[in-house]
C-alpha atoms as a PDB file:
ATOM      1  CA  UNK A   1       4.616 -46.712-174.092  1.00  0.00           C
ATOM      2  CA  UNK A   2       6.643 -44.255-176.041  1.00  0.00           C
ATOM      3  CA  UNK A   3       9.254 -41.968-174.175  1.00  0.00           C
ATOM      4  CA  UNK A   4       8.803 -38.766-174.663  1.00  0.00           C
ATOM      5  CA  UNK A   5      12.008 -36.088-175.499  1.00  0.00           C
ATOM      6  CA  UNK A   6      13.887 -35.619-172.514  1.00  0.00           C
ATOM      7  CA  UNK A   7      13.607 -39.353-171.388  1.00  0.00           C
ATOM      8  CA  UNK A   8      16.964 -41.719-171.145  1.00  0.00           C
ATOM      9  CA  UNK A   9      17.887 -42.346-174.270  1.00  0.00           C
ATOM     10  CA  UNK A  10      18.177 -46.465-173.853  1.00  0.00           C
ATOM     11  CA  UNK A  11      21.134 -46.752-175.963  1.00  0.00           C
ATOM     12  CA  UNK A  12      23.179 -44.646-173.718  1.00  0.00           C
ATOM     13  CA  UNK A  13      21.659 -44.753-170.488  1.00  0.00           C
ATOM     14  CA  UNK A  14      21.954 -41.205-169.707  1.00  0.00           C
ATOM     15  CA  UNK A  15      19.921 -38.496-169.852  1.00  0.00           C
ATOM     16  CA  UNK A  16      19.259 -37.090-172.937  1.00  0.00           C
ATOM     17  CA  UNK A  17      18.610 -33.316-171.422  1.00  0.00           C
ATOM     18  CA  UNK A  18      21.302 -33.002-169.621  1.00  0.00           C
ATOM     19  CA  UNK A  19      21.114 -28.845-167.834  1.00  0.00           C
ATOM     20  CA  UNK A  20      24.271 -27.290-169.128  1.00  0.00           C
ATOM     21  CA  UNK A  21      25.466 -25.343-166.287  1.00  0.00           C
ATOM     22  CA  UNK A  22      26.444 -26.438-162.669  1.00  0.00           C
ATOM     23  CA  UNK A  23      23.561 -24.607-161.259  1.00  0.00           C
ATOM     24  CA  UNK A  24      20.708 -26.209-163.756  1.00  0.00           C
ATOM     25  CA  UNK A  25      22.023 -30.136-163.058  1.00  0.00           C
ATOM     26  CA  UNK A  26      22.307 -29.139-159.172  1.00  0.00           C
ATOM     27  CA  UNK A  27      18.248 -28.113-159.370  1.00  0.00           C
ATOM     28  CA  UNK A  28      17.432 -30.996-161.815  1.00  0.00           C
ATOM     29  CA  UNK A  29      19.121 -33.225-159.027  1.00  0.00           C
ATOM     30  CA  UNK A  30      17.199 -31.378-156.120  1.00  0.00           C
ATOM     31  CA  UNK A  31      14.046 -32.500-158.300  1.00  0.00           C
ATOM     32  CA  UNK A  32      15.093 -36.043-158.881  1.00  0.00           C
ATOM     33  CA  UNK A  33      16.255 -36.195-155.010  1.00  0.00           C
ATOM     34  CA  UNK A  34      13.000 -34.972-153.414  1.00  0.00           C
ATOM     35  CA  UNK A  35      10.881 -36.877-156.122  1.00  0.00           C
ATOM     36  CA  UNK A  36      12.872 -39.996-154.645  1.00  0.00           C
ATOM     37  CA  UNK A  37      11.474 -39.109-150.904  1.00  0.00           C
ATOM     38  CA  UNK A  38       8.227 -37.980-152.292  1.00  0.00           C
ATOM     39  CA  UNK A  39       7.093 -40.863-154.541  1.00  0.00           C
ATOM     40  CA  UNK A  40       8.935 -43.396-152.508  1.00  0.00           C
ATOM     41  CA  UNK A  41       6.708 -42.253-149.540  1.00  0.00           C
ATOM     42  CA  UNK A  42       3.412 -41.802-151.235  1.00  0.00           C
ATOM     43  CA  UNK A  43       3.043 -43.848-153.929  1.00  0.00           C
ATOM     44  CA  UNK A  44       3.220 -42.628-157.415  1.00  0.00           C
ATOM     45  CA  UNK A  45      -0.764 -41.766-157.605  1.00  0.00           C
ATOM     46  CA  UNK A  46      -0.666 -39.688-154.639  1.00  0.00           C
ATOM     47  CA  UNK A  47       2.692 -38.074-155.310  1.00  0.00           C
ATOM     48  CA  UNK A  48       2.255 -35.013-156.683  1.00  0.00           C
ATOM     49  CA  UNK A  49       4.234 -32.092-158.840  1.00  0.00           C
ATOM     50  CA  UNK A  50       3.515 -29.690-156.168  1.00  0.00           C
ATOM     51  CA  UNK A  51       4.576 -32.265-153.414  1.00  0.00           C
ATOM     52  CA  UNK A  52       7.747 -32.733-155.344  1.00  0.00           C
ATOM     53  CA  UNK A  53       8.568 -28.697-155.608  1.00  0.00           C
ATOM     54  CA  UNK A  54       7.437 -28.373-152.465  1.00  0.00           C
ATOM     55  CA  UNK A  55       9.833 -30.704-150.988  1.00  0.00           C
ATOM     56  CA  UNK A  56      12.927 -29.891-153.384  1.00  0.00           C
ATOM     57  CA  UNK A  57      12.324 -25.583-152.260  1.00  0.00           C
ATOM     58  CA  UNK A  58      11.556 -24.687-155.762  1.00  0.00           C
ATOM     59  CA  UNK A  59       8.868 -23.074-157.436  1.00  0.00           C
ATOM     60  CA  UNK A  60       6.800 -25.317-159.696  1.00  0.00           C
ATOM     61  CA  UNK A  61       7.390 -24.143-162.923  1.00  0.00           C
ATOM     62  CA  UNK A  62      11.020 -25.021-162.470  1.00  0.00           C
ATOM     63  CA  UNK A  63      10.025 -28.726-162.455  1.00  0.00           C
ATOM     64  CA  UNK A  64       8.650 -28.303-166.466  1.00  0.00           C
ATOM     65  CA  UNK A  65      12.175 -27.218-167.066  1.00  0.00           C
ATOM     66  CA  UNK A  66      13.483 -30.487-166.451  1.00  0.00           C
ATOM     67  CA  UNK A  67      10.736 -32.845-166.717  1.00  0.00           C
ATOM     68  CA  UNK A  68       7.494 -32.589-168.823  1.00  0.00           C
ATOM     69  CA  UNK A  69       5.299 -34.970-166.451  1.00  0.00           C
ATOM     70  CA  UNK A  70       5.601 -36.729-162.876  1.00  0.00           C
ATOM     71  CA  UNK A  71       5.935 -40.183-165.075  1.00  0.00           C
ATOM     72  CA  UNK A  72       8.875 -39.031-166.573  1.00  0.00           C
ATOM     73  CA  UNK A  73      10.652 -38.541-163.612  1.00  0.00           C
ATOM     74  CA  UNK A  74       9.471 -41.236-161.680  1.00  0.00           C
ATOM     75  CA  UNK A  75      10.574 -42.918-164.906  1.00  0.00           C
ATOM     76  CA  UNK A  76      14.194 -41.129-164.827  1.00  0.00           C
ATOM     77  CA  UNK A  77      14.010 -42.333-161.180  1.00  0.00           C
ATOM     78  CA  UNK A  78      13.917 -46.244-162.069  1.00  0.00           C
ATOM     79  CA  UNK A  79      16.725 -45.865-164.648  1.00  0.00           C
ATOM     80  CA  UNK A  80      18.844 -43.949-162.130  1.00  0.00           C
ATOM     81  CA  UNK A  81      18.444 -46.544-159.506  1.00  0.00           C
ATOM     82  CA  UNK A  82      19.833 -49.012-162.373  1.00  0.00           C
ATOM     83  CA  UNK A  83      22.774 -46.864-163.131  1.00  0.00           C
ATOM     84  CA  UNK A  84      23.710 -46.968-159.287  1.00  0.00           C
ATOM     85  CA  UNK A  85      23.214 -50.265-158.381  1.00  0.00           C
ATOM     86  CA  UNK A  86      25.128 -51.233-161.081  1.00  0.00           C
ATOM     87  CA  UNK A  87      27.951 -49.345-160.717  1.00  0.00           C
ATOM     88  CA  UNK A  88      27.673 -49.842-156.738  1.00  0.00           C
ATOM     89  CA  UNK A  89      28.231 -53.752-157.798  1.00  0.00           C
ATOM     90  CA  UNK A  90      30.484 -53.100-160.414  1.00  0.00           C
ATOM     91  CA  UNK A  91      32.727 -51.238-157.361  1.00  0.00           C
ATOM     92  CA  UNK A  92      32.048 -53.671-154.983  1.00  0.00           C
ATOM     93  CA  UNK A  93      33.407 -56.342-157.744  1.00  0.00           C
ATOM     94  CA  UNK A  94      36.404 -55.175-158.769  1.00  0.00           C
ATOM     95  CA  UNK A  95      39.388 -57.473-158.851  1.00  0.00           C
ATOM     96  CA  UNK A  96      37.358 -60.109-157.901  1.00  0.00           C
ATOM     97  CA  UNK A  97      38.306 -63.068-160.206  1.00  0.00           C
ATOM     98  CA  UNK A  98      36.260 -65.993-158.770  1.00  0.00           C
ATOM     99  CA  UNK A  99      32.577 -65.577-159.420  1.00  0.00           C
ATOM    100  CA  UNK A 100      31.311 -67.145-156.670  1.00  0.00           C
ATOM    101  CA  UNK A 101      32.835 -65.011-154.644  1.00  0.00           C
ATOM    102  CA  UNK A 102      31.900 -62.198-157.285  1.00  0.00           C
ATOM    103  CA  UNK A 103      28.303 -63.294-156.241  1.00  0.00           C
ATOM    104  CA  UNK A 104      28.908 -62.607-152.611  1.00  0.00           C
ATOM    105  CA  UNK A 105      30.338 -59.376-152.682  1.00  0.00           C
ATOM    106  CA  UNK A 106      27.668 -57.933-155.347  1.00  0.00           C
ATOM    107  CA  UNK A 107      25.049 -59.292-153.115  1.00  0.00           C
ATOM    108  CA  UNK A 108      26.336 -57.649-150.238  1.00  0.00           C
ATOM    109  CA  UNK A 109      26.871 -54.494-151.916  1.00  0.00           C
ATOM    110  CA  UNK A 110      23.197 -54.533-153.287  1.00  0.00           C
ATOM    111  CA  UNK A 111      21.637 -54.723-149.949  1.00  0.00           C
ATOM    112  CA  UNK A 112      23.637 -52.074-148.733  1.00  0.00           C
ATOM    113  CA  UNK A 113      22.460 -50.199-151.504  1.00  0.00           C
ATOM    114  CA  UNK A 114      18.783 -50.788-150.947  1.00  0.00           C
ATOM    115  CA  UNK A 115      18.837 -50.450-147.420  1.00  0.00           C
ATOM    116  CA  UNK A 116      20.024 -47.253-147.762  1.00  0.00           C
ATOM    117  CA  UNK A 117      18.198 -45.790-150.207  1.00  0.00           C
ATOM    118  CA  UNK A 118      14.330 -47.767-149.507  1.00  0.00           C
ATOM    119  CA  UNK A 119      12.357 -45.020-151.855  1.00  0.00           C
ATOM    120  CA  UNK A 120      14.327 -45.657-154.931  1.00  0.00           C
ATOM    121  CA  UNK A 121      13.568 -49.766-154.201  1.00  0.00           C
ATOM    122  CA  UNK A 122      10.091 -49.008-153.819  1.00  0.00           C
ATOM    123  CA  UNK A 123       9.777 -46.966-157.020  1.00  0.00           C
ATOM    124  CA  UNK A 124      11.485 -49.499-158.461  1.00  0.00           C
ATOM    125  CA  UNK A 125       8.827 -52.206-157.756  1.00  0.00           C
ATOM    126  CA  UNK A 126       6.191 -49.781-158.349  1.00  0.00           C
ATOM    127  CA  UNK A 127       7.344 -49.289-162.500  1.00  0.00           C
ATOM    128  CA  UNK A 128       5.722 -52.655-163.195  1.00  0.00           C
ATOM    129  CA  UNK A 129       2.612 -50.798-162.933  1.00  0.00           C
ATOM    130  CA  UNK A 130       3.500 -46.753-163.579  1.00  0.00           C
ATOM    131  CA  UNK A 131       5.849 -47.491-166.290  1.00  0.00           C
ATOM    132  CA  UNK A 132       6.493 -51.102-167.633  1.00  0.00           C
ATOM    133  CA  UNK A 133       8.663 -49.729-170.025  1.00  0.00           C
ATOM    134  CA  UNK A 134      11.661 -48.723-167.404  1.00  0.00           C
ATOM    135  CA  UNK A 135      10.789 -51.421-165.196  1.00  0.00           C
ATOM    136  CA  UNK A 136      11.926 -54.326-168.387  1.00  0.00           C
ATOM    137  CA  UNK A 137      14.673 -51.951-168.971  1.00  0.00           C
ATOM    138  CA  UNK A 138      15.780 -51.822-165.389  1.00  0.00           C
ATOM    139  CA  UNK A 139      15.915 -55.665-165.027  1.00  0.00           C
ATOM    140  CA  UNK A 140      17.071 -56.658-169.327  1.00  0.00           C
ATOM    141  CA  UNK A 141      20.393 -54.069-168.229  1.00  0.00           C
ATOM    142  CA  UNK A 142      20.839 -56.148-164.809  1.00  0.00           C
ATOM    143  CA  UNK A 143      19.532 -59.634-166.902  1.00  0.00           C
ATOM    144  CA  UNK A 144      22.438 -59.103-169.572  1.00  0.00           C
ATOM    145  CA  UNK A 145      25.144 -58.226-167.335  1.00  0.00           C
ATOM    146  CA  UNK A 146      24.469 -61.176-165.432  1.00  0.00           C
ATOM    147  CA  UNK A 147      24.248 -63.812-168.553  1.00  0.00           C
ATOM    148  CA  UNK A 148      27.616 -62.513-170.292  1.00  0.00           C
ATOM    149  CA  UNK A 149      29.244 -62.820-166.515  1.00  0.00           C
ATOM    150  CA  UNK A 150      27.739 -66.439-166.231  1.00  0.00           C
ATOM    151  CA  UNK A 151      28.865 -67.290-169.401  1.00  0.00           C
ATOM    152  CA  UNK A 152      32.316 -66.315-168.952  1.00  0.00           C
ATOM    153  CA  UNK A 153      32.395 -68.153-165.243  1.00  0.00           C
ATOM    154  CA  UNK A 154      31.118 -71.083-166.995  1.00  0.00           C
ATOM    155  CA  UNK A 155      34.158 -70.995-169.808  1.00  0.00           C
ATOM    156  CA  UNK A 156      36.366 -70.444-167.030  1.00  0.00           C
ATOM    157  CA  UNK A 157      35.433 -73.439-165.663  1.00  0.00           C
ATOM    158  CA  UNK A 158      34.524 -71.394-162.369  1.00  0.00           C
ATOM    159  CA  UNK A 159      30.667 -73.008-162.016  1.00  0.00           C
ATOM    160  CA  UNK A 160      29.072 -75.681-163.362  1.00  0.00           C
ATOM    161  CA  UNK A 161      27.374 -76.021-166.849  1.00  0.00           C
ATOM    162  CA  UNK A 162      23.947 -74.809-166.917  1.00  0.00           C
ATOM    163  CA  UNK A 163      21.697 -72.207-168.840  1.00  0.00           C
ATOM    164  CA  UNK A 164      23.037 -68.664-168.282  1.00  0.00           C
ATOM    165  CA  UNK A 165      19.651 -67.416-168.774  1.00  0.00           C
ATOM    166  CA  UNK A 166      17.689 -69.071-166.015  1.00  0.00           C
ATOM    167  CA  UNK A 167      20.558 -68.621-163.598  1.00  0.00           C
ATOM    168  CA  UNK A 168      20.359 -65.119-164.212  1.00  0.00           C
ATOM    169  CA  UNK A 169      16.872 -64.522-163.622  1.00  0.00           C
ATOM    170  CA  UNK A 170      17.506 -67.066-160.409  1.00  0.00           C
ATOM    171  CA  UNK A 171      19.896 -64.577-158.939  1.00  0.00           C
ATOM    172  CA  UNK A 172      18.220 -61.772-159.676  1.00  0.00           C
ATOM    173  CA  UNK A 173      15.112 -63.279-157.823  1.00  0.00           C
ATOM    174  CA  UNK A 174      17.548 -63.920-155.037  1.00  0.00           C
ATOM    175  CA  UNK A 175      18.348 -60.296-154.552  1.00  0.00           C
ATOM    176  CA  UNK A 176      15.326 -58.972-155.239  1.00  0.00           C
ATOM    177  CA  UNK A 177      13.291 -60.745-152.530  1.00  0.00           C
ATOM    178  CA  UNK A 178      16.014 -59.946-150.192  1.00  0.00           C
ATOM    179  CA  UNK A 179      15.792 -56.299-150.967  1.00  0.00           C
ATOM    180  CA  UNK A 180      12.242 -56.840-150.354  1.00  0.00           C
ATOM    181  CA  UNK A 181      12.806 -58.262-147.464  1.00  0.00           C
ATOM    182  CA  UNK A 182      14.754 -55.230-145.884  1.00  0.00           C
ATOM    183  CA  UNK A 183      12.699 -52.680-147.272  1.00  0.00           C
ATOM    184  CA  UNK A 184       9.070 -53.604-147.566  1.00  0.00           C
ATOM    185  CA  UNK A 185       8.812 -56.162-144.485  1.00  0.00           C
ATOM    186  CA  UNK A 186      11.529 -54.178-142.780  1.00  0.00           C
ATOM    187  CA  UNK A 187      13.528 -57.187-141.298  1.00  0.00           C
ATOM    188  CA  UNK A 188      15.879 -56.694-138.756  1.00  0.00           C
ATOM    189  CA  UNK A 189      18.093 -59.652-139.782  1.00  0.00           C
ATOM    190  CA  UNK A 190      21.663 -58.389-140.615  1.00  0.00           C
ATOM    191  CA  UNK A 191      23.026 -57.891-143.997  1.00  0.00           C
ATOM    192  CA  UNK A 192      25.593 -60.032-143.372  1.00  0.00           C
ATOM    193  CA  UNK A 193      23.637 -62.809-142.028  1.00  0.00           C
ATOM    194  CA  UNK A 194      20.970 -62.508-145.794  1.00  0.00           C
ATOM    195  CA  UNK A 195      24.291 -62.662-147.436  1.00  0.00           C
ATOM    196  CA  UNK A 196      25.577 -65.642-145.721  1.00  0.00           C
ATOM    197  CA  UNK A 197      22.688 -67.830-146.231  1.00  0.00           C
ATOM    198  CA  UNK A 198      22.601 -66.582-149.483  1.00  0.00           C
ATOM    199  CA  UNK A 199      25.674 -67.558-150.057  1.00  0.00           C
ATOM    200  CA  UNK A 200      25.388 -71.032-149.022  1.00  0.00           C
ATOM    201  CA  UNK A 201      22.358 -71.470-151.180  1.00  0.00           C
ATOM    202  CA  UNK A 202      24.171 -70.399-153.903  1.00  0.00           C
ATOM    203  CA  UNK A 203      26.918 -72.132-153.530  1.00  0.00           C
ATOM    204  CA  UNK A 204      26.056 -75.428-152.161  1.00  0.00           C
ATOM    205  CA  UNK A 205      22.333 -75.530-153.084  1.00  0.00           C
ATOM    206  CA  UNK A 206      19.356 -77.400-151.066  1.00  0.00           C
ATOM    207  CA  UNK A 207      20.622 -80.945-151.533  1.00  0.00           C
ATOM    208  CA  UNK A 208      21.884 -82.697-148.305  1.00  0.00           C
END
């Protein structure tokens, strides 16, 4: 699918039409905010403009100033929850040296994330349908992160030799099912319980 003008622009990961007063990016995140609630309630095919106005207390011509269609901000909506997540972990990691440990606290930092915000997971999972297009995007940016961060763990001699590709589709499925987990089959297991066992899976494996 091609993006239309006023998408993200992929190379920068921000959005290309940007309001350029305090007042214009306030609304435009009003929109994006009650599209989040909206769509992550409905579903994208009963979402609708109006719903989305409606919800954010503006009228609904406003929207077309920010957004041509309800894909492209359900599409803006996918890339944003990229941009957070990954700067949530990239928080969350900081001074962390070890990657194992690396692994804990970005896991643990994700599911916080998710738990808190269940719409923008939901909208996430629903792009591999809506918009294919943002939904590769969302999980290449996460995908290459995660193999130059392998690689270096591996040089470091911090985990064991092993394909930095796999492994970081592994993970990612790791974290992903958990997410799903909390959101979708609403478990009432602790955070810090997932990320525990987790942990130990990732770190010791399923061998006795």
């Amino acid at each position: 699918m091609n993006r239309p003008i006023g998408k993200t622009d992929a190379s920068q990961k921000t959005p290309v039409n940007q309001p350029k007063t305090a007042r214009g990016e306030a609304t435009r995140k009003a929109i994006l905010g009650a599209a989040e609630r909206v769509i992550g309630a409905k579903g994208y095919s009963d979402a609708s403009i109006g719903h989305i106005t409606s919800e954010a207390g503006v009228a609904q011509g406003t929207f077309y100033i920010y957004f041509k269609t309800k894909e492209e901000v359900f599409s803006e909506l996918v890339l944003e929850m990229g941009r957070l997540v990954r700067h949530t972990i990239s928080e969350a990691t900081l001074g962390i040296e070890n990657r194992l440990e690396a692994e804990k606290a970005g896991l643990r930092a994700f599911l916080e994330f998710v738990k808190a915000h269940p719409d923008l997971y939901r909208i996430v999972q629903e792009a591999l349908f809506v918009d294919p297009d943002a939904y590769r995007e969302y999980y290449g940016a996460f995908a290459d992160g995660y193999r130059t961060g392998l690689t270096e763990a591996e040089a470091a001699g911090q985990i064991s030799i092993g394909d930095p590709d796999t492994r970081a589709w592994a993970l990612m499925g790791i974290a992903r099912a958990l997410g799903e987990q909390l959101v979708v089959f609403n478990s009432e297991t602790p955070i810090s319980e997932l990320v525990a066992s987790a942990y130990d899976l990732i770190e010791n494996g399923i061998k006795p």
